[in-house]
Protein backbone atom coordinates (compact mmCIF):
# COMPACT_ATOMS: atom_id res chain seq x y z
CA UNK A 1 49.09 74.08 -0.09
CA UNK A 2 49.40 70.39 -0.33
CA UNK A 3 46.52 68.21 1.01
CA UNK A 4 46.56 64.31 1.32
CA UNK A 5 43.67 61.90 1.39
CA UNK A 6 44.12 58.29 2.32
CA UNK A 7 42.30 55.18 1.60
CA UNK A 8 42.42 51.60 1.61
CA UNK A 9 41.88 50.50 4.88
CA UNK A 10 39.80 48.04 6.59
CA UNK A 11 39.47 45.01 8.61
CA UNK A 12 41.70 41.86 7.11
CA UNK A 13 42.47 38.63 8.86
CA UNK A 14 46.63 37.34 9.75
CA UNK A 15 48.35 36.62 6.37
CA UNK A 16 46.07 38.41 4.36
CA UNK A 17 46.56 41.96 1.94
CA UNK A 18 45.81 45.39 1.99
CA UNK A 19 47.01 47.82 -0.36
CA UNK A 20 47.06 51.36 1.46
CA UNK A 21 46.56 54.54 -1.61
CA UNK A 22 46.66 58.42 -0.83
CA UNK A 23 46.48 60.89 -3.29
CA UNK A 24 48.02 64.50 -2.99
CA UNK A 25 46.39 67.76 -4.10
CA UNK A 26 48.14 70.54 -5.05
CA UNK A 27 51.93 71.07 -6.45
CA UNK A 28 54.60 68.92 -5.00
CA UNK A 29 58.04 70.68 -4.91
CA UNK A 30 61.35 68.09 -5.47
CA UNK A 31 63.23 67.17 -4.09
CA UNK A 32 60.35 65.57 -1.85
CA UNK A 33 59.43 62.09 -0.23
CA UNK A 34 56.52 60.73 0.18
CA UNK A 35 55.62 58.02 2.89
CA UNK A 36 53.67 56.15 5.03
CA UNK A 37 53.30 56.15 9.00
CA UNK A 38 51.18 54.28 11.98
CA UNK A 39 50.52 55.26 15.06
CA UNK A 40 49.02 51.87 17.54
CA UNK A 41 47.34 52.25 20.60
CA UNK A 42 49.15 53.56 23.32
CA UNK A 43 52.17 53.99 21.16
CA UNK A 44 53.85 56.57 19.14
CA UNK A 45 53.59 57.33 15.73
CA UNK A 46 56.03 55.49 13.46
CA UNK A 47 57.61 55.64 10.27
CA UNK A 48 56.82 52.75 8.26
CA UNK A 49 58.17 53.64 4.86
CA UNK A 50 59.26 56.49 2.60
CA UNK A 51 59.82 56.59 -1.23
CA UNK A 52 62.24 59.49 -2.35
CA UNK A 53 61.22 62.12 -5.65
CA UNK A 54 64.46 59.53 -6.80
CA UNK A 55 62.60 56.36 -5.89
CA UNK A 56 64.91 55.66 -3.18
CA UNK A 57 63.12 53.75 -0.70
CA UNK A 58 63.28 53.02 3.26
CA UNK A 59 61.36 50.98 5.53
CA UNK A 60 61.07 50.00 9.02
CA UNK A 61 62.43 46.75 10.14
CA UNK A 62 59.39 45.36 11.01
CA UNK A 63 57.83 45.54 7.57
CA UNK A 64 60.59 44.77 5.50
CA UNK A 65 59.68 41.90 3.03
CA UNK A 66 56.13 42.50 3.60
CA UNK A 67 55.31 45.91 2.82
CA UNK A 68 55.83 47.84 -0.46
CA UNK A 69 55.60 51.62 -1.51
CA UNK A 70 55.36 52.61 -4.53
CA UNK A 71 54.32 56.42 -6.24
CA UNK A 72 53.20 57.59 -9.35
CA UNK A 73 54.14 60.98 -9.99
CA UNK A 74 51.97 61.68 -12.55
CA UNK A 75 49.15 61.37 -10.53
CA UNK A 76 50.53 62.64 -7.12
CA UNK A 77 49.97 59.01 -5.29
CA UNK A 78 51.43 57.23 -3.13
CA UNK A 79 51.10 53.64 -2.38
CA UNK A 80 51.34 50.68 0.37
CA UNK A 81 50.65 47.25 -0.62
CA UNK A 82 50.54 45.11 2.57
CA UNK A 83 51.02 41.62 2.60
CA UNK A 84 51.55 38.94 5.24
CA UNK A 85 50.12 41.10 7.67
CA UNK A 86 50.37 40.40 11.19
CA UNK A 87 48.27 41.54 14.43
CA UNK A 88 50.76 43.92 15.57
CA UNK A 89 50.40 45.88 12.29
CA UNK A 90 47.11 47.15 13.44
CA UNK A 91 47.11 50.83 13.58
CA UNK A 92 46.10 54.07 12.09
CA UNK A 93 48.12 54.80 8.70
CA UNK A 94 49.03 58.12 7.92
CA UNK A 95 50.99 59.14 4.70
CA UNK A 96 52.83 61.89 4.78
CA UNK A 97 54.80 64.41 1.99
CA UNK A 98 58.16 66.28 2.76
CA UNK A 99 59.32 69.03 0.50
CA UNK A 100 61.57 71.05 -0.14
CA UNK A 101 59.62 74.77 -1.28
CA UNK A 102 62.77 77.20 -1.79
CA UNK A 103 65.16 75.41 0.99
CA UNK A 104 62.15 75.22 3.11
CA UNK A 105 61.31 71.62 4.17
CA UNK A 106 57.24 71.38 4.63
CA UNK A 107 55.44 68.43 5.84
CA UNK A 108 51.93 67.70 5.25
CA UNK A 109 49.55 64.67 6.55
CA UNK A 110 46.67 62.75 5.82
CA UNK A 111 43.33 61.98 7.78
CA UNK A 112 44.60 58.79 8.37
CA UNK A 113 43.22 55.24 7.75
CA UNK A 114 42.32 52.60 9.77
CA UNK A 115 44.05 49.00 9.41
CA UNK A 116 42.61 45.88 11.88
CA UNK A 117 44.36 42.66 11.46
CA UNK A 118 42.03 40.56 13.51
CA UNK A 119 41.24 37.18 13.66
């Protein structure tokens, strides 16, 4: 069983950083990616970006130019640096792994973590 803990959250003002890490417990079948989601108030949860076990990586519109993941395999982590951010990228961040365990695809979640941009 995997289990995910994120950190790196907090309160930051417009234009400022936060770098988002979550670390994974547990063995991590490939091919797998590991990611990043946020769910706002009153919306659904999104995907914000995912980093492939061949360090492919995708990210949502909204966030491109602004956001990086990054992993490090050795140590089962998975990384958002956050830059530029903006008021609507307040949310709840949840990172997320999908693997593949013997052609079976399983999915696992953090707690999440809390992000505020707020003047």
């Amino acid at each position: 069983q995997v289990q995910l803990v994120g950190s790196g959250g907090g309160l930051v003002q417009p234009g400022g950083s936060l770098r988002l890490s979550c670390a994974a417990s547990g063995i991590i079948f490939s091919p797998n990616a590991m990611g990043w989601y946020r769910e706002a108030p009153g919306k659904e949860r999104e995907l914000v970006a995912v980093i492939q076990s061949g360090d492919s990586t995708n990210y949502a519109d909204s966030v491109k130019g602004r956001f990086t993941i990054s992993r490090d395999n050795v140590k089962n982590m998975v990384f958002l640096q956050m830059n530029s951010l903006k008021l609507e990228d307040t949310a709840v961040y949840y990172c997320n792994v999908a693997e593949n365990r013997w052609g079976r695809v399983n999915t696992y979640w953090g707690q999440g973590t809390q992000v505020t941009v707020s003047s």
